[in-house]
C-alpha atoms as a PDB file:
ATOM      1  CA  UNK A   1     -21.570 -13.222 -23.855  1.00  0.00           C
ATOM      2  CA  UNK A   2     -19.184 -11.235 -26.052  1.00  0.00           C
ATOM      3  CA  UNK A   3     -16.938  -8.612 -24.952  1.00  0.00           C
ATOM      4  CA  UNK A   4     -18.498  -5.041 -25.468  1.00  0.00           C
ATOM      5  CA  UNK A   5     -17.040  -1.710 -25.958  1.00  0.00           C
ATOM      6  CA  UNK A   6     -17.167   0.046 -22.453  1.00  0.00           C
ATOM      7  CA  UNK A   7     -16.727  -2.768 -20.226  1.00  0.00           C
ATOM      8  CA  UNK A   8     -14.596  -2.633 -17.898  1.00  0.00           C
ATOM      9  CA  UNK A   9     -12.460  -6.549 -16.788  1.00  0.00           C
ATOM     10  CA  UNK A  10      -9.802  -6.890 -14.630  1.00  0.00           C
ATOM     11  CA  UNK A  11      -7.234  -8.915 -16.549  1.00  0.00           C
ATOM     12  CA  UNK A  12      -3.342  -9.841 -15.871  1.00  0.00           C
ATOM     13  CA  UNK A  13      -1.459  -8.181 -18.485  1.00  0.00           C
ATOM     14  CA  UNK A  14       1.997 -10.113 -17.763  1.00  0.00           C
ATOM     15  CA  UNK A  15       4.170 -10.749 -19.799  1.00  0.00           C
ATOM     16  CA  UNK A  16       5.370  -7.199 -20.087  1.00  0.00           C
ATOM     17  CA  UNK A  17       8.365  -5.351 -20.858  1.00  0.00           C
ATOM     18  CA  UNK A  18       9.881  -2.355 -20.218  1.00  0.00           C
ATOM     19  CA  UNK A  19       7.323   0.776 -19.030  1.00  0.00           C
ATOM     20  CA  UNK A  20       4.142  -1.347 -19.507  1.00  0.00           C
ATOM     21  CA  UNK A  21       1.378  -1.733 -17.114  1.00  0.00           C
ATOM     22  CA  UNK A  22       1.805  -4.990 -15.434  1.00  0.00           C
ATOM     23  CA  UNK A  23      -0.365  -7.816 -13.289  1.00  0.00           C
ATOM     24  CA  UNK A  24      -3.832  -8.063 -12.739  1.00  0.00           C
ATOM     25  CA  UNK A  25      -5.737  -4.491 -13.710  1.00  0.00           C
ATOM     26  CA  UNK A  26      -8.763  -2.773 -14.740  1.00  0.00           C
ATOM     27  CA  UNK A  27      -8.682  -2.791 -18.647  1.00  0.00           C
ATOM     28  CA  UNK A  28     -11.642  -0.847 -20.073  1.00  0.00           C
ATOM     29  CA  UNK A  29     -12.698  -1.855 -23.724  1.00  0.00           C
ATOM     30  CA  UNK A  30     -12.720   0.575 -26.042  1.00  0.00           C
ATOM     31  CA  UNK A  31     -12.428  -1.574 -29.712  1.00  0.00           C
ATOM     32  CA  UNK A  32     -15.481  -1.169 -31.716  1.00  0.00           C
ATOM     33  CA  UNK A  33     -18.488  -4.150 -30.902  1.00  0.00           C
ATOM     34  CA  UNK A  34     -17.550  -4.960 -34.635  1.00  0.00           C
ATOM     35  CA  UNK A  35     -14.186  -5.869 -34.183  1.00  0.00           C
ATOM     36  CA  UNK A  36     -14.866  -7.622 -30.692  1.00  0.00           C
ATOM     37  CA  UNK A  37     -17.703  -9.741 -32.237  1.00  0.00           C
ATOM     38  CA  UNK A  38     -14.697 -10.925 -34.661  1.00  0.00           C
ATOM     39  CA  UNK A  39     -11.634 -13.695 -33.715  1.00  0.00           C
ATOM     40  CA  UNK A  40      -9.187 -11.224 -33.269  1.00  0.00           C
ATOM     41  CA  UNK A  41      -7.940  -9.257 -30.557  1.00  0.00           C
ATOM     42  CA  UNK A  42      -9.622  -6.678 -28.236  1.00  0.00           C
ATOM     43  CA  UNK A  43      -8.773  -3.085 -27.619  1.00  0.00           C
ATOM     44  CA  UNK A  44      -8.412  -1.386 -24.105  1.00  0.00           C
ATOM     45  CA  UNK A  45      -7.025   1.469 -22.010  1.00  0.00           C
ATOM     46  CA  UNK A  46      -5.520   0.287 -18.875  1.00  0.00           C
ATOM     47  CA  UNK A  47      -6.660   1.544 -15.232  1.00  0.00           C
ATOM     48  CA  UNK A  48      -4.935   2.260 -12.098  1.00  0.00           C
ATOM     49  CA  UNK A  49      -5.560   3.097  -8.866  1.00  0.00           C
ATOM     50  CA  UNK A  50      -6.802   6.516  -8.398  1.00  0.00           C
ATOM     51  CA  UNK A  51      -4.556   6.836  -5.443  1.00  0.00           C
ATOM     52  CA  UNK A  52      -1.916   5.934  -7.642  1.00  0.00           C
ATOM     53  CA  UNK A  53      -2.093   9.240  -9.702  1.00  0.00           C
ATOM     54  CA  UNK A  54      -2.000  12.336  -7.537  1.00  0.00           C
ATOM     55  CA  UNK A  55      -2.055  14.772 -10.458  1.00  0.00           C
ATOM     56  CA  UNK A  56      -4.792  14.784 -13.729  1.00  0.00           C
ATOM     57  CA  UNK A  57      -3.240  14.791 -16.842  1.00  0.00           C
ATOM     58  CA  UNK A  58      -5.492  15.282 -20.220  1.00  0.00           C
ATOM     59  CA  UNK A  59      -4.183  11.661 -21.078  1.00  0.00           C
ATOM     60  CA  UNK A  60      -6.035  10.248 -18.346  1.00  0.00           C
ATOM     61  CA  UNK A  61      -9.608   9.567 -17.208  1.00  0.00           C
ATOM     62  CA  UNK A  62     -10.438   9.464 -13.517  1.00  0.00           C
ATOM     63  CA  UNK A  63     -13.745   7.458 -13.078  1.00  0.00           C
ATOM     64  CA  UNK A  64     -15.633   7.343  -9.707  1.00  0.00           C
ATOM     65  CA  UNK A  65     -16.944   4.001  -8.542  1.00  0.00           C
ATOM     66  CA  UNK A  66     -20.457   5.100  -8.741  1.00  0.00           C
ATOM     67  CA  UNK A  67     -19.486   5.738 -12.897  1.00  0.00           C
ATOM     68  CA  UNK A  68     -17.844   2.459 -13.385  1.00  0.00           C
ATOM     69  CA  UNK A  69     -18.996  -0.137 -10.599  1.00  0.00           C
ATOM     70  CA  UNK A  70     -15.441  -0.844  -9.295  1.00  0.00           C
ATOM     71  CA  UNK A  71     -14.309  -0.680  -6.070  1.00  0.00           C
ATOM     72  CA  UNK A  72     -11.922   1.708  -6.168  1.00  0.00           C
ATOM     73  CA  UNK A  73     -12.066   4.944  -8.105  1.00  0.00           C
ATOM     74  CA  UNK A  74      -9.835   4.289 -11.781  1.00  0.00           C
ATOM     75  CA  UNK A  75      -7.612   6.163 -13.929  1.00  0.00           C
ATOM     76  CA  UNK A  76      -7.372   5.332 -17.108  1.00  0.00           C
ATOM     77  CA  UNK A  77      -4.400   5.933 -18.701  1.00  0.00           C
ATOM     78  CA  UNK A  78      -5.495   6.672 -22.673  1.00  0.00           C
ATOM     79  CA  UNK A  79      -1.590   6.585 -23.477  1.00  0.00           C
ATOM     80  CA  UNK A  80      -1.649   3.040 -22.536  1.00  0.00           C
ATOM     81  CA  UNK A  81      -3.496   1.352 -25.057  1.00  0.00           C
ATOM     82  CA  UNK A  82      -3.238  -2.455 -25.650  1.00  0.00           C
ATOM     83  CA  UNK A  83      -4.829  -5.246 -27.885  1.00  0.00           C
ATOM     84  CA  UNK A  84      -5.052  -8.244 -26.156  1.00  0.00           C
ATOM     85  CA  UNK A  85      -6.844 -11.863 -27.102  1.00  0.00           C
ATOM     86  CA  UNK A  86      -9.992 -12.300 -25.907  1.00  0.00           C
ATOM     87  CA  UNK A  87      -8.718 -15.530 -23.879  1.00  0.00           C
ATOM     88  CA  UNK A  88      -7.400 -13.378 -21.376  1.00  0.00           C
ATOM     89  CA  UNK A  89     -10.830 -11.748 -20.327  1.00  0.00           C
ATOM     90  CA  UNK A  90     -13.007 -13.235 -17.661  1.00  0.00           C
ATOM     91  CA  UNK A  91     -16.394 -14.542 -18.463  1.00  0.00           C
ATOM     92  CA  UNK A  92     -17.832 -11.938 -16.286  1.00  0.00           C
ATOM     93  CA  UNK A  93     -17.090  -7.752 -16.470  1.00  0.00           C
ATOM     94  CA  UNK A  94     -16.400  -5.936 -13.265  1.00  0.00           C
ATOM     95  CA  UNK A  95     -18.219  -2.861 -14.471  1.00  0.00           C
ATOM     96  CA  UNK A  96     -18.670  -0.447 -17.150  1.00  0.00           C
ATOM     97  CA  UNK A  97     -18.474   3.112 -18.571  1.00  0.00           C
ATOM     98  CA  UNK A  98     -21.026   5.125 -20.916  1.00  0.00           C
ATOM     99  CA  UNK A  99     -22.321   8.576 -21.593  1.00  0.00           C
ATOM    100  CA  UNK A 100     -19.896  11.771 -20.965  1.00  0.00           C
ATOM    101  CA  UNK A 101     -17.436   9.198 -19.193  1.00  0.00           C
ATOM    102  CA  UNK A 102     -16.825   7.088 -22.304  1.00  0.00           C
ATOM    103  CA  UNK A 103     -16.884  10.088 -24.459  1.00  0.00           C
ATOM    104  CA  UNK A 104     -13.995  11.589 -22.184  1.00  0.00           C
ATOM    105  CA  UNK A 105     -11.935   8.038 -22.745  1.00  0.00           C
ATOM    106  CA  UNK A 106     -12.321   9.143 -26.705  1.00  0.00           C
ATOM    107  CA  UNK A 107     -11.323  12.499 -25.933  1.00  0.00           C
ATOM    108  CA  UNK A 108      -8.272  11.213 -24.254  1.00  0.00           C
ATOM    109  CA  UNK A 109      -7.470   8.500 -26.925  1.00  0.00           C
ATOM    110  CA  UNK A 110      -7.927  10.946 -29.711  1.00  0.00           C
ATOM    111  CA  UNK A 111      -5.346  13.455 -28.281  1.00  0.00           C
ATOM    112  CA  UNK A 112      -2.959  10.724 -27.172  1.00  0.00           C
ATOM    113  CA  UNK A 113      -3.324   9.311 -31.225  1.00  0.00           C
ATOM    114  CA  UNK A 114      -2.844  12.790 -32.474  1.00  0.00           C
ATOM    115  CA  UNK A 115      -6.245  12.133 -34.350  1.00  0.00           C
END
């Protein structure tokens, strides 16, 4: 099954340098269907731990567990955006975000793109 904008994996992001997010993490996809239907790469904001963030930020995107199926309520940081290659994703996602949620994740990336 192909990877589909507002799915949500948990995939390990090392290698990383410097500031990035590191090890295994949410990612949710937010590349267009278009592009993930293509051999490239795919798109995503990367999650944390909602305990991890003890202040909201309009960067960010807390999701409850009931929004996105995870275990643990997620933040997802919009300023951390990544492309990564589709090898890395499990065959299986560990949830997903629509509606007003996903819209907020645009929001988010739109103010942290300046667009």
């Amino acid at each position: 099954m192909a990877i589909q904008r507002g799915q949500i994996y948990f995939v390990n992001l090392n290698p990383v340098q410097g500031r990035e997010q590191s090890g295994e993490r949410p990612v949710l996809v937010v590349s267009s269907n278009t592009i993930n239907n293509q051999p490239l790469v795919v798109t995503v904001v990367i999650g944390t731990k909602g305990a991890n963030v003890t202040r909201d930020y309009p960067t960010n995107v807390r999701v409850s567990t009931q929004d996105s199926g995870l275990p643990l309520e997620t933040v997802f940081m919009c300023f951390q955006i990544r492309s990564l290659d589709s090898s890395r994703f499990p065959s299986v996602p560990a949830g997903n975000i629509s509606g007003k949620i996903l819209e907020k994740i645009d929001n988010a990336l739109r103010l942290c793109l300046a667009l």
